[in-house]
Protein backbone atom coordinates (compact mmCIF):
# COMPACT_ATOMS: atom_id res chain seq x y z
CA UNK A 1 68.56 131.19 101.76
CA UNK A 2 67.74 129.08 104.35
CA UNK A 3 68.49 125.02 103.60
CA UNK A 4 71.30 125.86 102.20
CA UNK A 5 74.74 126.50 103.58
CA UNK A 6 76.57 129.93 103.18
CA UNK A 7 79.32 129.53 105.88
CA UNK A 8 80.68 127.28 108.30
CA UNK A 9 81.71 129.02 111.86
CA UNK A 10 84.12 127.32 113.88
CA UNK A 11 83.11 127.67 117.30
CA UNK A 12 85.23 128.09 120.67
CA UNK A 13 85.14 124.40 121.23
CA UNK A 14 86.72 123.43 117.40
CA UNK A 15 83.29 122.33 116.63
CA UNK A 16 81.62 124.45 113.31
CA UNK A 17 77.43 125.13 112.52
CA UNK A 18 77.15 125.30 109.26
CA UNK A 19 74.70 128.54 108.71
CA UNK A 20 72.48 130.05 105.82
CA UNK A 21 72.13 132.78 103.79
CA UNK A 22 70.38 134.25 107.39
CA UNK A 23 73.27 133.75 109.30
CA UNK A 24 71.04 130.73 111.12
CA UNK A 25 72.14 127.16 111.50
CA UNK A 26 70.82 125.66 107.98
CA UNK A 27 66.90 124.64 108.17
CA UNK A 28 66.05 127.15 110.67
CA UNK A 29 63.56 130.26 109.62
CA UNK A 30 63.69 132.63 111.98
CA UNK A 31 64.39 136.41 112.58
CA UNK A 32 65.03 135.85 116.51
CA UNK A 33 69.12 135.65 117.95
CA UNK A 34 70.15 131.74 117.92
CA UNK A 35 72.10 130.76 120.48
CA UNK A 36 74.17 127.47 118.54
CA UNK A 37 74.80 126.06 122.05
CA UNK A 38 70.96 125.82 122.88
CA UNK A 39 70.76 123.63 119.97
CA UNK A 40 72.13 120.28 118.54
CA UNK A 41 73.84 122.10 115.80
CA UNK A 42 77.65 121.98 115.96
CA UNK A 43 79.44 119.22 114.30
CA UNK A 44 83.41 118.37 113.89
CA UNK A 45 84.22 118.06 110.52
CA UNK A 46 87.12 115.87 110.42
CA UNK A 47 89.57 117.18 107.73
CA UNK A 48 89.11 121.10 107.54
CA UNK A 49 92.54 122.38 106.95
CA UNK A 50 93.30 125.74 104.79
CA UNK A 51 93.98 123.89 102.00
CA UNK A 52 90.14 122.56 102.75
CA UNK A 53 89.04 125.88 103.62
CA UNK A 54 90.63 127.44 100.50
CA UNK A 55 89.07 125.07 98.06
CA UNK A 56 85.64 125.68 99.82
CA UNK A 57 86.29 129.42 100.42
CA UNK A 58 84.38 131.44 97.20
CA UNK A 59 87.70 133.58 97.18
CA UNK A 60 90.22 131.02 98.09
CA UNK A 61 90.55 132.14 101.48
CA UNK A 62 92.35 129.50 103.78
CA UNK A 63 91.03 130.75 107.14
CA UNK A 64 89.63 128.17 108.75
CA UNK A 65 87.26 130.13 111.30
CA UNK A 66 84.85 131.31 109.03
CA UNK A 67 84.72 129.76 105.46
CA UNK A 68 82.21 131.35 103.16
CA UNK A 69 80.88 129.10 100.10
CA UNK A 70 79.59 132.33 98.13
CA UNK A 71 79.11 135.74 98.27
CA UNK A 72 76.96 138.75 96.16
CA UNK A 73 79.02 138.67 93.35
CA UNK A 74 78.32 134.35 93.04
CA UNK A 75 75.35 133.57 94.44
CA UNK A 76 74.39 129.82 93.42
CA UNK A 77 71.23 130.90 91.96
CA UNK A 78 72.19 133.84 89.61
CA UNK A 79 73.49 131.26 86.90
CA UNK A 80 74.36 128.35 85.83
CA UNK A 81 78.24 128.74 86.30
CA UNK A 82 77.88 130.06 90.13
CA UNK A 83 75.82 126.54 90.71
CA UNK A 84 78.16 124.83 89.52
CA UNK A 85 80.91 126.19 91.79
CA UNK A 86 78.28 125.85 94.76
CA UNK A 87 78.18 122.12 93.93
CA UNK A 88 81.61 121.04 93.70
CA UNK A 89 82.39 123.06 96.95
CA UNK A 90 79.22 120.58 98.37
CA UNK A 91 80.27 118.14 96.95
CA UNK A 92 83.29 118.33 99.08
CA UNK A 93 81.56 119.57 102.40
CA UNK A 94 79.54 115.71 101.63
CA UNK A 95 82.52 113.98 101.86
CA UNK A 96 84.05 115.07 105.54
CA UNK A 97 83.11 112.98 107.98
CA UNK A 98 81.12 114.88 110.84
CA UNK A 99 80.83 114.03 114.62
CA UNK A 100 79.31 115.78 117.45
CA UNK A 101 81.51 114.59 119.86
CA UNK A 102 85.13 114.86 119.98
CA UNK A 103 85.56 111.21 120.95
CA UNK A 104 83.90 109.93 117.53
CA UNK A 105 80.16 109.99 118.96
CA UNK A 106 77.20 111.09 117.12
């Protein structure tokens, strides 16, 4: 629930943090309120369109604000089927090239 990602947010900027299960950017363990722009955590991801969204959406959604990898009724670790769906959606989220910057910096 917490090193791996649930949902990507966009944010104002276009820029998404990818959060856990916790509704935290992914790695952090916390029960405090994260401000994301406090932190190094929002990326671009180059190539999230709703026909991205859709395929990483857990119900096919193609809103590209907030995409949502799972939910209760799929969580990765109830079975070996739901993992399997969690992996091809990251194995999809690997492939997009991220930035931090919209001019192409990291």
């Amino acid at each position: 629930s917490v090193f791996m990602p649930y949902c990507l947010r966009k944010q104002e900027d276009g820029r998404y943090v990818i959060l856990n299960r916790e509704y935290k950017p992914v790695g952090f363990f916390t029960n405090e309120y994260v401000k994301y722009e406090e932190h190094p955590v929002a990326v671009h991801l180059e190539g999230i369109s709703p026909a991205t969204a859709a395929k990483l959406s857990w119900n096919g959604s193609k809103d590209t604000n907030s995409i949502f990898l799972y939910n209760d009724g799929c969580i990765p670790t109830d079975g070996a089927e739901n993992m399997k769906k969690y992996i091809a959606k990251l194995q999809i989220l690997a492939i997009l090239k991220i930035t931090r910057n919209r001019d192409g910096k990291i």
